[in-house]
C-alpha atoms as a PDB file:
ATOM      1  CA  UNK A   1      75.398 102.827 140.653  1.00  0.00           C
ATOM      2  CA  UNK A   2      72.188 102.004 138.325  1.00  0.00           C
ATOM      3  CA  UNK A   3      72.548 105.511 136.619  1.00  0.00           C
ATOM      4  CA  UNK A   4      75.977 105.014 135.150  1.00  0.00           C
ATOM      5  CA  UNK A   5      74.683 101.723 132.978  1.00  0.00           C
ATOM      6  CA  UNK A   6      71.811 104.282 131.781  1.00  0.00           C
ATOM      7  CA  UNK A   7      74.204 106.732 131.179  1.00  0.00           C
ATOM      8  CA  UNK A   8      76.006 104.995 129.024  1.00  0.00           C
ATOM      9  CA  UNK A   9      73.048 103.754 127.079  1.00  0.00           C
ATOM     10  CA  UNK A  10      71.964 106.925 126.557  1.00  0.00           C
ATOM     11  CA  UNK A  11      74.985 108.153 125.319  1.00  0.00           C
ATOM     12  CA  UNK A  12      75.596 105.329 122.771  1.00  0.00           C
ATOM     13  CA  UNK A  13      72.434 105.473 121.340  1.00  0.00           C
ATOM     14  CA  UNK A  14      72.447 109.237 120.986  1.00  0.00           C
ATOM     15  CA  UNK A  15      76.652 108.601 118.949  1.00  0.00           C
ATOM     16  CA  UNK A  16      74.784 105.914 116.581  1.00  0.00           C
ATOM     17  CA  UNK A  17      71.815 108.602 115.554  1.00  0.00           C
ATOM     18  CA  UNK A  18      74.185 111.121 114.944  1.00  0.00           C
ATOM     19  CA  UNK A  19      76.814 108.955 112.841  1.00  0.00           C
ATOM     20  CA  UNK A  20      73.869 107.404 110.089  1.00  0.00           C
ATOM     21  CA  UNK A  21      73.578 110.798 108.357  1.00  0.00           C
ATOM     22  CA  UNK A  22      77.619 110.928 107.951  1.00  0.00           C
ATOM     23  CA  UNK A  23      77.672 107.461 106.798  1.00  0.00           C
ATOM     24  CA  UNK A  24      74.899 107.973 104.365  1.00  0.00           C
ATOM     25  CA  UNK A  25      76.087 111.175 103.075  1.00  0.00           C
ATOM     26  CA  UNK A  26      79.943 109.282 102.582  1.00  0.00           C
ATOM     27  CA  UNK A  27      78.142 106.325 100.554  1.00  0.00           C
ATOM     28  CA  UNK A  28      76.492 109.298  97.983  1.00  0.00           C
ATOM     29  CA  UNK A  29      78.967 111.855  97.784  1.00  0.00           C
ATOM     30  CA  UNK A  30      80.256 111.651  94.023  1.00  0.00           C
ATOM     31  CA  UNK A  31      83.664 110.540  92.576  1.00  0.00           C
ATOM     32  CA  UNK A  32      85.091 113.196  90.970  1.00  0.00           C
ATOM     33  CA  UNK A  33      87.158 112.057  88.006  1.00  0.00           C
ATOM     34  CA  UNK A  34      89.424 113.873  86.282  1.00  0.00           C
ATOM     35  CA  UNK A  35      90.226 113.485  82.297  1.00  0.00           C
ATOM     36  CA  UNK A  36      90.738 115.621  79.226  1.00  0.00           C
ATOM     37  CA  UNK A  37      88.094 115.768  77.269  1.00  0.00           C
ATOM     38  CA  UNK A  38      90.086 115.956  73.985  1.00  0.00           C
ATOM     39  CA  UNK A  39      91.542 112.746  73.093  1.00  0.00           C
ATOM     40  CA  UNK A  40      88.719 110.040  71.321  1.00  0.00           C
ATOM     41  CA  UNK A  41      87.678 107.398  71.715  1.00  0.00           C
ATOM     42  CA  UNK A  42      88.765 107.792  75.125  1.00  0.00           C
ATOM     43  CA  UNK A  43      88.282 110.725  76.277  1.00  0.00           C
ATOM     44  CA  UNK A  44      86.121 113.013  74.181  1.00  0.00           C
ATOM     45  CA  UNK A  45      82.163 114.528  74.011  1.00  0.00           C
ATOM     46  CA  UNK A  46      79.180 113.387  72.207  1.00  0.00           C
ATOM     47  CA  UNK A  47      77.361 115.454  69.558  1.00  0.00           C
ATOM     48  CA  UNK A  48      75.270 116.716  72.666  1.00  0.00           C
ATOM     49  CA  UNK A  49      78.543 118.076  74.532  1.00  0.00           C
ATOM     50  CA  UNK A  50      78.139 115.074  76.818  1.00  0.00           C
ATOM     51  CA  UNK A  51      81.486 113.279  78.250  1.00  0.00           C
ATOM     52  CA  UNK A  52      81.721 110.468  76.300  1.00  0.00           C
ATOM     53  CA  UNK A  53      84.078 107.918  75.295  1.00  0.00           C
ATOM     54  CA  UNK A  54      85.859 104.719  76.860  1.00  0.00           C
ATOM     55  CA  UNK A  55      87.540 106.195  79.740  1.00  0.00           C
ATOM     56  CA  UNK A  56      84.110 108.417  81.042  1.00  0.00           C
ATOM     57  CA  UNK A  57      82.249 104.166  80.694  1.00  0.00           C
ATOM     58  CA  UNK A  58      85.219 102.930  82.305  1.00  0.00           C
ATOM     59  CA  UNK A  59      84.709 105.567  85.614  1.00  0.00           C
ATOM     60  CA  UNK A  60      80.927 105.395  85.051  1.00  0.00           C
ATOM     61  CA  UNK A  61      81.405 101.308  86.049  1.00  0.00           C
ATOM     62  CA  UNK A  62      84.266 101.945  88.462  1.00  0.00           C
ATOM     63  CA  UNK A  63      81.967 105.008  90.551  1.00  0.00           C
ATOM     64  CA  UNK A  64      78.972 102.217  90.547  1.00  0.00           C
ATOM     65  CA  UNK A  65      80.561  99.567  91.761  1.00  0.00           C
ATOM     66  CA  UNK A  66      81.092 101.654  94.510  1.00  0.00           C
ATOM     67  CA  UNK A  67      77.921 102.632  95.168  1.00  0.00           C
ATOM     68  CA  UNK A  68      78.682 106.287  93.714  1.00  0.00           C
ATOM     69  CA  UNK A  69      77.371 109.032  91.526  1.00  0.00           C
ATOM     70  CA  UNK A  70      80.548 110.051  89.157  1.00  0.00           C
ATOM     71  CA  UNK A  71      81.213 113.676  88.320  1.00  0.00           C
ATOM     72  CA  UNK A  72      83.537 113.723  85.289  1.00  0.00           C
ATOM     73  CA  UNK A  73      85.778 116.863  85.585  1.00  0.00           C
ATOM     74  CA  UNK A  74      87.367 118.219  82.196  1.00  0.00           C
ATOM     75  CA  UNK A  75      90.717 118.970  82.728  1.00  0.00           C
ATOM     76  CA  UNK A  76      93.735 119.974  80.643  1.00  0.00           C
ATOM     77  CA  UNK A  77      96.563 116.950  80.576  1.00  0.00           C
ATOM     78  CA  UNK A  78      99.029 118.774  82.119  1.00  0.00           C
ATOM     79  CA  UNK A  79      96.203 120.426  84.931  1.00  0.00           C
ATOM     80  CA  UNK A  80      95.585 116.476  85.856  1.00  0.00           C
ATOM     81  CA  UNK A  81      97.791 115.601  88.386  1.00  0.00           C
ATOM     82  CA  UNK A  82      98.165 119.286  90.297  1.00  0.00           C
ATOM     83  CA  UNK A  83      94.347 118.928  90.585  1.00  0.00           C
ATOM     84  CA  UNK A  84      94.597 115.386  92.017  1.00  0.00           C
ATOM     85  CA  UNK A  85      97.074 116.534  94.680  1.00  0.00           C
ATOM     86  CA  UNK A  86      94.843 119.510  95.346  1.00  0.00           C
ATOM     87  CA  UNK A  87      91.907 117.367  95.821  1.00  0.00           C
ATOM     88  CA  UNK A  88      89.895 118.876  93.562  1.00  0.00           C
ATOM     89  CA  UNK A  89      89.121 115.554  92.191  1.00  0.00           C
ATOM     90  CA  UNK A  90      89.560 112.292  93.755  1.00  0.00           C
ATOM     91  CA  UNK A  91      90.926 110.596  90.308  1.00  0.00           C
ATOM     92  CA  UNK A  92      92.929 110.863  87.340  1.00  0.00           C
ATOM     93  CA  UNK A  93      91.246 108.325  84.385  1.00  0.00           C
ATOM     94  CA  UNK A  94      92.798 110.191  81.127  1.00  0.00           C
ATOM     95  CA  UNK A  95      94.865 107.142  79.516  1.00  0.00           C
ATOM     96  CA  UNK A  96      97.852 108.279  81.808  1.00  0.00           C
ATOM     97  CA  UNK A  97     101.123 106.229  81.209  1.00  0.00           C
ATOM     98  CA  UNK A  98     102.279 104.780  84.951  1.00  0.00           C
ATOM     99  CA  UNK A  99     105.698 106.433  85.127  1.00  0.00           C
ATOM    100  CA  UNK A 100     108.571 106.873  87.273  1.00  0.00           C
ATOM    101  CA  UNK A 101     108.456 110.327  87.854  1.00  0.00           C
ATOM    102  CA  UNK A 102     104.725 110.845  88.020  1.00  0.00           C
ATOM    103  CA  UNK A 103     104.659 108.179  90.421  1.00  0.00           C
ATOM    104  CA  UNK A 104     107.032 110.472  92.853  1.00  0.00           C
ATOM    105  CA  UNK A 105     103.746 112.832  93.367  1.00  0.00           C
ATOM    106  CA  UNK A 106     100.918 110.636  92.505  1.00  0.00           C
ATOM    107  CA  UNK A 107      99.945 106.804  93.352  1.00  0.00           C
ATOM    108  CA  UNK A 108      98.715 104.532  90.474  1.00  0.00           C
ATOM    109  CA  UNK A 109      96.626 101.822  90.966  1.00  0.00           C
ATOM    110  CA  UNK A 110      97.251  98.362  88.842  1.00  0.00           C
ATOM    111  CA  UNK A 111      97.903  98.498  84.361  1.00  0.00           C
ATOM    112  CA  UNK A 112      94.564  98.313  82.728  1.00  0.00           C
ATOM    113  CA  UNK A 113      95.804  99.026  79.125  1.00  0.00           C
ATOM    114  CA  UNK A 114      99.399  98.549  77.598  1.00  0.00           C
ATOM    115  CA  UNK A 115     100.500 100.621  74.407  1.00  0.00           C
ATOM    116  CA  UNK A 116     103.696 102.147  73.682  1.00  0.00           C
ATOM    117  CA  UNK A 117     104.998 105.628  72.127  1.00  0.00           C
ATOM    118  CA  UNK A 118     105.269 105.474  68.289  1.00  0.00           C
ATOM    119  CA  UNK A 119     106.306 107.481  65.518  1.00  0.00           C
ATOM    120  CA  UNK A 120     103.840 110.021  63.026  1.00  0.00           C
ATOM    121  CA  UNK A 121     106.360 111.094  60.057  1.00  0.00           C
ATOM    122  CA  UNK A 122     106.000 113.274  57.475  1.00  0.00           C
ATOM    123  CA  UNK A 123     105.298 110.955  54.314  1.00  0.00           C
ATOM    124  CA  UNK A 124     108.936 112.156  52.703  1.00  0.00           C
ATOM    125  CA  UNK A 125     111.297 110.719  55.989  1.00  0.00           C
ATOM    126  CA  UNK A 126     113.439 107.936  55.885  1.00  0.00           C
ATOM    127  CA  UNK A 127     113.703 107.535  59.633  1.00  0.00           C
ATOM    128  CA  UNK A 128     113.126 103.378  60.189  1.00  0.00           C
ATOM    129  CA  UNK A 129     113.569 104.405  63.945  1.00  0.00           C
ATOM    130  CA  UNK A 130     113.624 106.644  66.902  1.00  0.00           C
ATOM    131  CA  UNK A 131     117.301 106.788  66.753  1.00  0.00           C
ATOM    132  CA  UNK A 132     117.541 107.571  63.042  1.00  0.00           C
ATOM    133  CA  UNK A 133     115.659 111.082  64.374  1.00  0.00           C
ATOM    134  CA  UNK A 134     118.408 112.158  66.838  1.00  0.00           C
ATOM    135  CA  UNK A 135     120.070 114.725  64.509  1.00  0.00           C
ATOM    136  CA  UNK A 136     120.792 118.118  63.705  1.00  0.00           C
ATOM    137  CA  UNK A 137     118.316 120.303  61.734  1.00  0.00           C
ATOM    138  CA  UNK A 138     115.469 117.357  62.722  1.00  0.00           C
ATOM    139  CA  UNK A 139     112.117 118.796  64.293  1.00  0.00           C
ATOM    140  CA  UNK A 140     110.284 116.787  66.382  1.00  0.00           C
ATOM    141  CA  UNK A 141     106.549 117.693  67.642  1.00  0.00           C
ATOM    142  CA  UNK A 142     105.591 116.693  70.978  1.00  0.00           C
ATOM    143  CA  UNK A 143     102.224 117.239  72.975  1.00  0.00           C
ATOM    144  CA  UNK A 144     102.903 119.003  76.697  1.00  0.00           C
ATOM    145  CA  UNK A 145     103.150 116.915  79.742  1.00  0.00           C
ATOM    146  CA  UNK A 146     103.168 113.839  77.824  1.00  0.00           C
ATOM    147  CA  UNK A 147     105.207 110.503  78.295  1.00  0.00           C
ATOM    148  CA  UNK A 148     106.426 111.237  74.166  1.00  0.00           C
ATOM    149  CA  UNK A 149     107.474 114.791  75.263  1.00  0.00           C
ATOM    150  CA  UNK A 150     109.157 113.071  78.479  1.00  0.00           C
ATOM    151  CA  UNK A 151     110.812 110.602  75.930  1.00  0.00           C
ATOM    152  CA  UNK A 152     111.958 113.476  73.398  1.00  0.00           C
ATOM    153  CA  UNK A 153     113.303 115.747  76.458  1.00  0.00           C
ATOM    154  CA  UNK A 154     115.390 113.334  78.359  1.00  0.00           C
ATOM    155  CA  UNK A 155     116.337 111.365  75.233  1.00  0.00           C
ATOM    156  CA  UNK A 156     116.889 112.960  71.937  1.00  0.00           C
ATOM    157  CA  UNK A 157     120.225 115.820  72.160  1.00  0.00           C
ATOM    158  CA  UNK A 158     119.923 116.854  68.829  1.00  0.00           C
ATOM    159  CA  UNK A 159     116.357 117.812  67.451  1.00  0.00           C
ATOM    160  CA  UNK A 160     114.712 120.717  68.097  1.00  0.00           C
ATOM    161  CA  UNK A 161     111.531 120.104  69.612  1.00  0.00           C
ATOM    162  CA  UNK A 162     107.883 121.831  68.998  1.00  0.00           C
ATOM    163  CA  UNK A 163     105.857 121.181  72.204  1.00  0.00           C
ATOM    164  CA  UNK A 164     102.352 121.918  71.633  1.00  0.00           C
ATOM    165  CA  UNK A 165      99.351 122.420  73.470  1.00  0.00           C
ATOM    166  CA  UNK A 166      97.013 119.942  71.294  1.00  0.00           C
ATOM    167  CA  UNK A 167      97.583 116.768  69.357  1.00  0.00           C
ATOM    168  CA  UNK A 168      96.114 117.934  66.248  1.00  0.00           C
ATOM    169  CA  UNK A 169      98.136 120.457  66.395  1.00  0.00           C
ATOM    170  CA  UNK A 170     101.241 118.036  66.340  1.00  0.00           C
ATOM    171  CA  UNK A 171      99.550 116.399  63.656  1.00  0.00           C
ATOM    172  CA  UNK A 172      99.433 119.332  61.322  1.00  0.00           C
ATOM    173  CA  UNK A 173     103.078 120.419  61.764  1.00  0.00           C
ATOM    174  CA  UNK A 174     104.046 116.658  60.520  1.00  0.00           C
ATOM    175  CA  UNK A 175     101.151 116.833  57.293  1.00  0.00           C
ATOM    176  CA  UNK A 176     102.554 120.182  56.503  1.00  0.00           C
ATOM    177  CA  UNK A 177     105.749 118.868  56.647  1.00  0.00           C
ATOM    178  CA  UNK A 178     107.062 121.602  59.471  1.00  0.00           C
ATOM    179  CA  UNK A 179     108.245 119.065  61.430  1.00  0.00           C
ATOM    180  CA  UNK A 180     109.722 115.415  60.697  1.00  0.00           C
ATOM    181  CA  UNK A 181     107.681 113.673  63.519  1.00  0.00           C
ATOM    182  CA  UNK A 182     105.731 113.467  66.217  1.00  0.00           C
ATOM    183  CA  UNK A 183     106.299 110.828  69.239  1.00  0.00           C
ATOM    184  CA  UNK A 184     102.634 109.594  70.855  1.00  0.00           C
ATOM    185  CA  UNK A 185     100.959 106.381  71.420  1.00  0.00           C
ATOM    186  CA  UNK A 186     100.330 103.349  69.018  1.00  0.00           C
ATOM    187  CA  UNK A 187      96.711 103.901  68.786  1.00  0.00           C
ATOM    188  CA  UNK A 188      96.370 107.749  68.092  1.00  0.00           C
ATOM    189  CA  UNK A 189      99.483 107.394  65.939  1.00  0.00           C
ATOM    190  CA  UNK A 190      97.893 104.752  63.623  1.00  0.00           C
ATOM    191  CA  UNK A 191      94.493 107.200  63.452  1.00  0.00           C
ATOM    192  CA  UNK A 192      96.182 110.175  62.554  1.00  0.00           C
ATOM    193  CA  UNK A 193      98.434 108.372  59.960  1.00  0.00           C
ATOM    194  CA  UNK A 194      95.024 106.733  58.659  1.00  0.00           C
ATOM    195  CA  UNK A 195      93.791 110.406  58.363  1.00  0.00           C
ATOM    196  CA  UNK A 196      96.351 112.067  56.585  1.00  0.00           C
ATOM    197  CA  UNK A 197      97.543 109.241  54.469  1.00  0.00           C
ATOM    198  CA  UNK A 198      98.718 111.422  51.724  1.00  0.00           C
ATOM    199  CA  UNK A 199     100.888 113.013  53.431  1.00  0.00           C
ATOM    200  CA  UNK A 200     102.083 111.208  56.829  1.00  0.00           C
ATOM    201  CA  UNK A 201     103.229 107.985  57.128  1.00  0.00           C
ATOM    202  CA  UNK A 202     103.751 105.593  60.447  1.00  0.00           C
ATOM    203  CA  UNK A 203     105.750 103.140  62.475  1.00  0.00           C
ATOM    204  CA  UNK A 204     103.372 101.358  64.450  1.00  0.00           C
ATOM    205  CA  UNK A 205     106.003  99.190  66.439  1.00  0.00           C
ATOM    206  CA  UNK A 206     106.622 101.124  69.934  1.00  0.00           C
ATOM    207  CA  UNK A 207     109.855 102.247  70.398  1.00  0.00           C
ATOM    208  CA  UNK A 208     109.191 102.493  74.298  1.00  0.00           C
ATOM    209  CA  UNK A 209     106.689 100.305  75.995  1.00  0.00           C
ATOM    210  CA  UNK A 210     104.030 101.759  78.508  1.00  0.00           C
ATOM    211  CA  UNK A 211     101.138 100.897  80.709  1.00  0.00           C
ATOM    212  CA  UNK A 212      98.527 103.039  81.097  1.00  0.00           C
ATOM    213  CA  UNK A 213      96.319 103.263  84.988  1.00  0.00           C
ATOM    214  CA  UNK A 214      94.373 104.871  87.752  1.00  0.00           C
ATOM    215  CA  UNK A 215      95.753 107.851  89.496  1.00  0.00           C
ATOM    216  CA  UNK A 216      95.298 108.083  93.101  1.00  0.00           C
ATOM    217  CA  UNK A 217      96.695 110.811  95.787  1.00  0.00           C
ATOM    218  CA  UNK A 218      99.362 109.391  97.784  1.00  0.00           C
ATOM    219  CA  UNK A 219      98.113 108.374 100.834  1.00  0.00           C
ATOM    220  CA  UNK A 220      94.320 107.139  99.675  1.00  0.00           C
ATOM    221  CA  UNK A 221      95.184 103.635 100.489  1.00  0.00           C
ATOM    222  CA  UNK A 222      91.442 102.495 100.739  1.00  0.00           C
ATOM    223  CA  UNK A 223      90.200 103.885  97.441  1.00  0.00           C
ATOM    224  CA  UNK A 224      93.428 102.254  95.553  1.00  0.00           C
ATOM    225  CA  UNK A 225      92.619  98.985  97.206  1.00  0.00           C
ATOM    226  CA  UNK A 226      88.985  99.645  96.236  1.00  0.00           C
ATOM    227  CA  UNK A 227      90.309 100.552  92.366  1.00  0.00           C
ATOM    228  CA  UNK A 228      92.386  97.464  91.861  1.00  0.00           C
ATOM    229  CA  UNK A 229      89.720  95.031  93.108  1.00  0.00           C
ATOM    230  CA  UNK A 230      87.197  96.776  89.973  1.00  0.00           C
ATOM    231  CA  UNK A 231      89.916  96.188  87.816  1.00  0.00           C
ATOM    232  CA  UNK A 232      90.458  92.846  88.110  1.00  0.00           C
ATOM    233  CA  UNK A 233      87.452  91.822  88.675  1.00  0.00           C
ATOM    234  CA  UNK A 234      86.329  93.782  85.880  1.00  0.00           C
ATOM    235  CA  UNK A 235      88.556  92.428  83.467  1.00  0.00           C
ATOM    236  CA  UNK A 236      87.945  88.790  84.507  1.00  0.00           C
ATOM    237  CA  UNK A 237      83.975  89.866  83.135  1.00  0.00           C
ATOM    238  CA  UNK A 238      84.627  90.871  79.918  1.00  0.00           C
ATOM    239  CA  UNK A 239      84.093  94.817  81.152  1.00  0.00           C
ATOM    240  CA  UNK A 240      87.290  95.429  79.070  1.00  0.00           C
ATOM    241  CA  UNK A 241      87.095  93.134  76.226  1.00  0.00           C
ATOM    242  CA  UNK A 242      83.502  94.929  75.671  1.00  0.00           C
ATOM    243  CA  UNK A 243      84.694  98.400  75.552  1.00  0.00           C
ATOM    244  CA  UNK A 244      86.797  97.096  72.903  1.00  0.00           C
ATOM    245  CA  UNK A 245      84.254  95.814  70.781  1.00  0.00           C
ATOM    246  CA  UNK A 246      82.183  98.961  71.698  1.00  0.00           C
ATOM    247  CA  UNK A 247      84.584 101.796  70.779  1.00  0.00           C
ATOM    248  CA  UNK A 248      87.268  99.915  68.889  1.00  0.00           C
ATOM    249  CA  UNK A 249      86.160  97.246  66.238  1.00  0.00           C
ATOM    250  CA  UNK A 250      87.593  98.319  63.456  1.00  0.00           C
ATOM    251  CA  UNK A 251      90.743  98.945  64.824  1.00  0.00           C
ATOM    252  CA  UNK A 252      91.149  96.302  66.529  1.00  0.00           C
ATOM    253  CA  UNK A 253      90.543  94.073  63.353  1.00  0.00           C
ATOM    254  CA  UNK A 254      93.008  96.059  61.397  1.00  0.00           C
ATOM    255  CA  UNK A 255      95.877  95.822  64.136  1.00  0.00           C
ATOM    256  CA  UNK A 256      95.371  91.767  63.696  1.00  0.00           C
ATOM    257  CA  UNK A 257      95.740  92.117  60.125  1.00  0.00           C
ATOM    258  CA  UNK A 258      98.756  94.515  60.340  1.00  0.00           C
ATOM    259  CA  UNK A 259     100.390  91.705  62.876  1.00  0.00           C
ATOM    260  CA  UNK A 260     100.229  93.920  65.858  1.00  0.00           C
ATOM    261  CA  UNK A 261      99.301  92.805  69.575  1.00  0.00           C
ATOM    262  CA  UNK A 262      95.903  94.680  70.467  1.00  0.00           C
ATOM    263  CA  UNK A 263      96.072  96.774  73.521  1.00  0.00           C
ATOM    264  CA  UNK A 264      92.334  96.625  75.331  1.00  0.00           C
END
């Protein structure tokens, strides 16, 4: 009867020896994030080819409050969320708009960032709104797999659309005057109108609001609960307000003067 409490020991011991590696291996294995690499200040590379930009500081905190390395996975907008669901990376931080329907095959984890879709028009237009663009013989440029090519799609009848691969390709089709407009967020709107002021003009006031946050694959419960705890907790810090400051000074002085909430 003394050989069974030994036994046991034995085999207890030998079950906690073998699970340290595991554990230790779990804590350093890296958090793969997902983002396009094309879309500055948040997403974009530095002179050296390095990911830089808001978003790539933003998982850089997130991965090491976690106790993580963070691998930062350039990815094509519309590649994002197949490659989420695939697991080829564990999440999606590429200024995403929370939606409805994205939300049917990916989860999102708490707003961090609120903007809205706004209007790039070629400097000739007389549109004063979205609605003044739902006509006949009106082109409208739209960038793939974006919340503004959702909007245009399941909203405007009349127009014929141009969906296109890169913003700055959008961009160029409303300086050229090849299309009438192109529907994207308040911030990139108000830098490409800033850049081609000669020929572009912009309304800044968002037509359709939207939150931007974390993707998640359905089912990772613990890392979402893990996510929204950095978040807020992050926010309450100033991690947000700094990034700002960091990346968007100017801007965020000139939204103030233009009498327009600032987003970060």
């Amino acid at each position: 009867m003394k050989s069974a409490p030994l036994a046991l020991l034995i085999a207890l011991i030998a079950l906690m020896t073998s699970a340290t590696p595991v554990s230790a291996a779990e804590k350093t294995k890296p958090l793969i994030v997902g983002m396009e690499l094309a879309y500055p200040p948040f997403e974009m590379t530095d002179q050296s080819g390095k990911p830089s930009g808001i978003s790539v500081d933003l998982a850089t905190d997130l991965a090491k409050s976690l106790g993580r390395p963070v691998v930062i996975q350039n990815t094509s907008f519309d590649g994002l969320i197949p490659a989420l669901k695939t697991g080829k990376i564990d999440l999606v931080i590429s200024s995403m708009t929370a939606t409805a329907e994205r939300a049917q095959a990916i989860d999102f984890s708490d707003p961090y960032l609120t903007t809205g879709l706004c209007l790039l028009l070629k400097k000739d237009s007389t549109a004063k709104t979205i609605d003044d663009l739902d006509k006949a013989g009106v082109k409208i440029a739209v960038k793939k797999g974006t919340t503004g090519h959702l909007y245009a799609s399941n909203r405007l009848k009349k127009p014929e659309l141009l969906v296109l691969d890169k913003e700055s390709a959008a961009v160029l089709e409303v300086s050229q005057g090849k299309a009438d407009a192109f529907i994207y967020d308040q911030m990139s709107t108000y830098q490409n109108w800033q850049r081609n002021a000669a020929t572009t003009r912009a309304i800044l006031e968002p037509f359709q609001k939207e939150t931007w946050a974390v993707g998640i694959r359905k089912g990772n419960d613990e890392l979402k609960s893990q996510v929204n705890k950095f978040i807020k907790e992050y926010r309450e810090k100033g991690g947000f307000a700094q990034l700002g400051e960091r990346y968007l000074k100017d801007m965020k002085g000139e939204f103030k003067r233009l009498g327009y909430s600032f987003f970060l």
